[in-house]
N, C-alpha and C. Protein backbone atom coordinates (compact mmCIF):
# COMPACT_ATOMS: atom_id res chain seq x y z
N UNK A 1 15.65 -18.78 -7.55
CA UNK A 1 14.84 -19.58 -6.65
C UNK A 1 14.62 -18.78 -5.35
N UNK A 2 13.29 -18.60 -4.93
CA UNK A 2 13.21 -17.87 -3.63
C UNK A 2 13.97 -18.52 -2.59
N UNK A 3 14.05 -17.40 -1.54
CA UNK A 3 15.09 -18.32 -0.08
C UNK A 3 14.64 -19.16 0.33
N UNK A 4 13.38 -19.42 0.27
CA UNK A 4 12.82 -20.23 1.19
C UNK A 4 13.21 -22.00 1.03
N UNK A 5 12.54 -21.82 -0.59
CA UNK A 5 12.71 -23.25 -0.87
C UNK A 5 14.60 -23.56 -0.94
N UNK A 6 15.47 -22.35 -1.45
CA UNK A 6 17.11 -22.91 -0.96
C UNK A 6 17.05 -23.24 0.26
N UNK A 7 15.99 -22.58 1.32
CA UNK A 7 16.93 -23.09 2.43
C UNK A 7 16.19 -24.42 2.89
N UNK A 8 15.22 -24.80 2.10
CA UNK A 8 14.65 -26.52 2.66
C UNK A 8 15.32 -27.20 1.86
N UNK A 9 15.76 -27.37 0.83
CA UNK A 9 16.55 -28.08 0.04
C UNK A 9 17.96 -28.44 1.03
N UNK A 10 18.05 -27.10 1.34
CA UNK A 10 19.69 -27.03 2.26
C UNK A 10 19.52 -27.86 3.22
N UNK A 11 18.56 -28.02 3.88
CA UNK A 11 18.26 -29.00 5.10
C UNK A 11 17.48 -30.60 4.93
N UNK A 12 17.07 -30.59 3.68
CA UNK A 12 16.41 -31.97 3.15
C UNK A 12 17.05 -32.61 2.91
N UNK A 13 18.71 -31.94 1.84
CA UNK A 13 18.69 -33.00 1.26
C UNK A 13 20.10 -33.86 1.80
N UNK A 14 20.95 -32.59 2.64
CA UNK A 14 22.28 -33.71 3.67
C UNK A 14 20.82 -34.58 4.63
N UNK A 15 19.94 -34.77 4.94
CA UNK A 15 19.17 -35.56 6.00
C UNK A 15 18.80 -36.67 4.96
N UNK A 16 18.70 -36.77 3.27
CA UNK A 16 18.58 -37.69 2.17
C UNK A 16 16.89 -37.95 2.60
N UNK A 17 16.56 -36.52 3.23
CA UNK A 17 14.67 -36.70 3.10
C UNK A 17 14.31 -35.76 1.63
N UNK A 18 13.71 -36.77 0.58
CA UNK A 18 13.32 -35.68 -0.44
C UNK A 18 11.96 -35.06 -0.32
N UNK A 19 12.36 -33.89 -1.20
CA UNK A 19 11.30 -33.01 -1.19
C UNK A 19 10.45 -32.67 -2.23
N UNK A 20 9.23 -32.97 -2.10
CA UNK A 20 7.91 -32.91 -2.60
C UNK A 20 7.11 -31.84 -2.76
N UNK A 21 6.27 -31.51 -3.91
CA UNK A 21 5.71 -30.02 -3.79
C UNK A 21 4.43 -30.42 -4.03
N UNK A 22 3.72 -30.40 -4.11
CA UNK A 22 2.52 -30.21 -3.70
C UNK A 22 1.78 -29.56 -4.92
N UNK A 23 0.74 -30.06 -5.79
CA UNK A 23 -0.13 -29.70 -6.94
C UNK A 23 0.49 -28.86 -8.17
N UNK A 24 2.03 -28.56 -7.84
CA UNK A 24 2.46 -27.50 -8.63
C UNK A 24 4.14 -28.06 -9.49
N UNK A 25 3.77 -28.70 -10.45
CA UNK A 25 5.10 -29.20 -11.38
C UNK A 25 6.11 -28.40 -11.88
N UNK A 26 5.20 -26.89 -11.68
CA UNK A 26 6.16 -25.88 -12.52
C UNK A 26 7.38 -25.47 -10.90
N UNK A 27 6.40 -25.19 -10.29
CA UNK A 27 7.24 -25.23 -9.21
C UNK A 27 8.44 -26.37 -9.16
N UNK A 28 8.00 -27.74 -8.78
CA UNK A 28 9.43 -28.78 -8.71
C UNK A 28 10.25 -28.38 -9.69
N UNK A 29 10.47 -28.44 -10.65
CA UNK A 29 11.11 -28.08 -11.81
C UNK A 29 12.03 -26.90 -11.16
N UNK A 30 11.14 -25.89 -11.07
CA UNK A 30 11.83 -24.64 -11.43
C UNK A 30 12.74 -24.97 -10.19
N UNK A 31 12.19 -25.83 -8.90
CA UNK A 31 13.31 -25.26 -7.28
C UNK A 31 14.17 -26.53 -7.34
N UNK A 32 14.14 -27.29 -8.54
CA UNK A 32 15.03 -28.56 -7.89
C UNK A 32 14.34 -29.47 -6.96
N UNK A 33 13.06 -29.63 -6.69
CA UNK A 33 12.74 -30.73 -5.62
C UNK A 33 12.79 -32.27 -6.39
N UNK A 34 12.64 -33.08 -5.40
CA UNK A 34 12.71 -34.11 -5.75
C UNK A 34 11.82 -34.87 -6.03
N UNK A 35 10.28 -34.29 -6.54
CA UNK A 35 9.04 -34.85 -6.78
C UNK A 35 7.89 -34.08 -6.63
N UNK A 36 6.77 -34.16 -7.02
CA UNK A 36 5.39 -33.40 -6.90
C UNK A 36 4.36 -34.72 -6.52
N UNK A 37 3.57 -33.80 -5.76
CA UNK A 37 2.30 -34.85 -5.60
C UNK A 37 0.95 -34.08 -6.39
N UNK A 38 0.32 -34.81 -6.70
CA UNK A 38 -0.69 -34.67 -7.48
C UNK A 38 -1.97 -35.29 -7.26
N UNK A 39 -3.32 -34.48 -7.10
CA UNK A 39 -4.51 -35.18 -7.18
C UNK A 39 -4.95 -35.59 -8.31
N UNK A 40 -6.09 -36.04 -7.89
CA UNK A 40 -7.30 -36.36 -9.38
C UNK A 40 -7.70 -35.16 -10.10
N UNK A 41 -7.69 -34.33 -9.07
CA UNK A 41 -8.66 -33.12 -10.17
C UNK A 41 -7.25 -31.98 -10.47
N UNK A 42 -5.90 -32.25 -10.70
CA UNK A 42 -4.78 -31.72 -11.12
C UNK A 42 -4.59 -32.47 -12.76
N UNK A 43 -3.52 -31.84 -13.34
CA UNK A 43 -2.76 -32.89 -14.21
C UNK A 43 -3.14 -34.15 -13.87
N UNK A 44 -3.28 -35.40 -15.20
CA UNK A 44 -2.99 -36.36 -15.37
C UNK A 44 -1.71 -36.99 -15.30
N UNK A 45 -1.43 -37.99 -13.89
CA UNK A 45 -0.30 -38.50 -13.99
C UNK A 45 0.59 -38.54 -15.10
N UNK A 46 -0.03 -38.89 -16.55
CA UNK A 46 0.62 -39.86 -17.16
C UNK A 46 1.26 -38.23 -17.50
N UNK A 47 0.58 -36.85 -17.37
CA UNK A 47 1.13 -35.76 -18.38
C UNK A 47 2.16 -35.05 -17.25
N UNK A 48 2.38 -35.59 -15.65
CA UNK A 48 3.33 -35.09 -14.88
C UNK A 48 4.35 -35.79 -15.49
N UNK A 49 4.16 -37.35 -15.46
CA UNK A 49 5.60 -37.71 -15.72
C UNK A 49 5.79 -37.23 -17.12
N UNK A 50 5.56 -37.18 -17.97
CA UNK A 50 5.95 -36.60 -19.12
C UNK A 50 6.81 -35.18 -18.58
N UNK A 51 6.39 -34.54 -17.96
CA UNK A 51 6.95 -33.24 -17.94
C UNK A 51 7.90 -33.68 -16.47
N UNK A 52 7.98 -34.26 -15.27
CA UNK A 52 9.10 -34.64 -14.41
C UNK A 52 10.02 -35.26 -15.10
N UNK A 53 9.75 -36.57 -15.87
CA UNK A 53 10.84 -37.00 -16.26
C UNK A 53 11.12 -38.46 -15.34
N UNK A 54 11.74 -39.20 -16.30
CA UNK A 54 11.55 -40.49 -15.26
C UNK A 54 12.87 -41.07 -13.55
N UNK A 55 13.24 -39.89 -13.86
CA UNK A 55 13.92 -39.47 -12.07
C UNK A 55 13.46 -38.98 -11.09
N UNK A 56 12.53 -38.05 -11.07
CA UNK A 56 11.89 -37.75 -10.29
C UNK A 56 10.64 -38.47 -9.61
N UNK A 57 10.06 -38.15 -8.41
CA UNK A 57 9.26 -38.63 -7.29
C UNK A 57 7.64 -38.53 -7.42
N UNK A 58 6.62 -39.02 -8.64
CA UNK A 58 5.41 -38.78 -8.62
C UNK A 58 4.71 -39.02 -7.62
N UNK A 59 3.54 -38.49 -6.65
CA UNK A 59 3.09 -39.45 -5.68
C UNK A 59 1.59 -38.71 -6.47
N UNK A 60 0.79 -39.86 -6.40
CA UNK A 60 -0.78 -39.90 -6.96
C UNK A 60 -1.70 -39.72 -5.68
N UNK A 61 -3.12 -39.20 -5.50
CA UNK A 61 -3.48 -39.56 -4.61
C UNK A 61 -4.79 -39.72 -5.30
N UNK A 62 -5.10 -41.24 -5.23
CA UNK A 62 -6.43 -41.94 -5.87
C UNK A 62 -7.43 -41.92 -4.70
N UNK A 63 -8.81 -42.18 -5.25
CA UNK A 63 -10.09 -42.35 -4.65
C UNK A 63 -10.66 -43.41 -4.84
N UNK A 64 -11.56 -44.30 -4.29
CA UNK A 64 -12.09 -45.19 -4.99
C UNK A 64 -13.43 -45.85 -3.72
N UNK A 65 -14.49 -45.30 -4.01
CA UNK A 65 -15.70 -46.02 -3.10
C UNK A 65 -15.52 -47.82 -2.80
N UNK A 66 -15.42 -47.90 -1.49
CA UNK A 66 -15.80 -48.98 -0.89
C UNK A 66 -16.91 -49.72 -1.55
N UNK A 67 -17.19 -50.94 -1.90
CA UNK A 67 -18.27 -51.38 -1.60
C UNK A 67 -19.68 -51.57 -0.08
């Protein structure tokens, strides 16, 4: 795991703030975070959680026109 992400983990997770990665599942996985966020035009939710697993932190970010 690069230093970087040991050393946010090191500081996230005694504060019990989890940590989220951003468009990239292979990433959470590989550093230990505690969730990925994901758009519309990424993976299909339903195929993150398949591959997170049902412990980990999905966050979606939907669209939807006003009337």
């Amino acid at each position: 795991m690069p230093p970087q992400r040991t050393q946010v983990l090191a500081v996230t997770r005694p504060a019990g703030v989890p940590l989220l990665i951003n468009d990239r599942v292979d990433v959470c996985l590989a550093s230990g975070a505690d969730g990925v966020h994901v758009g519309q035009s990424d993976l299909a939710a339903v195929d993150v959680r398949r591959l997170l697993g049902p412990d980990r932190i999905l966050g979606v970010s939907v669209r939807r026109r006003l009337p």
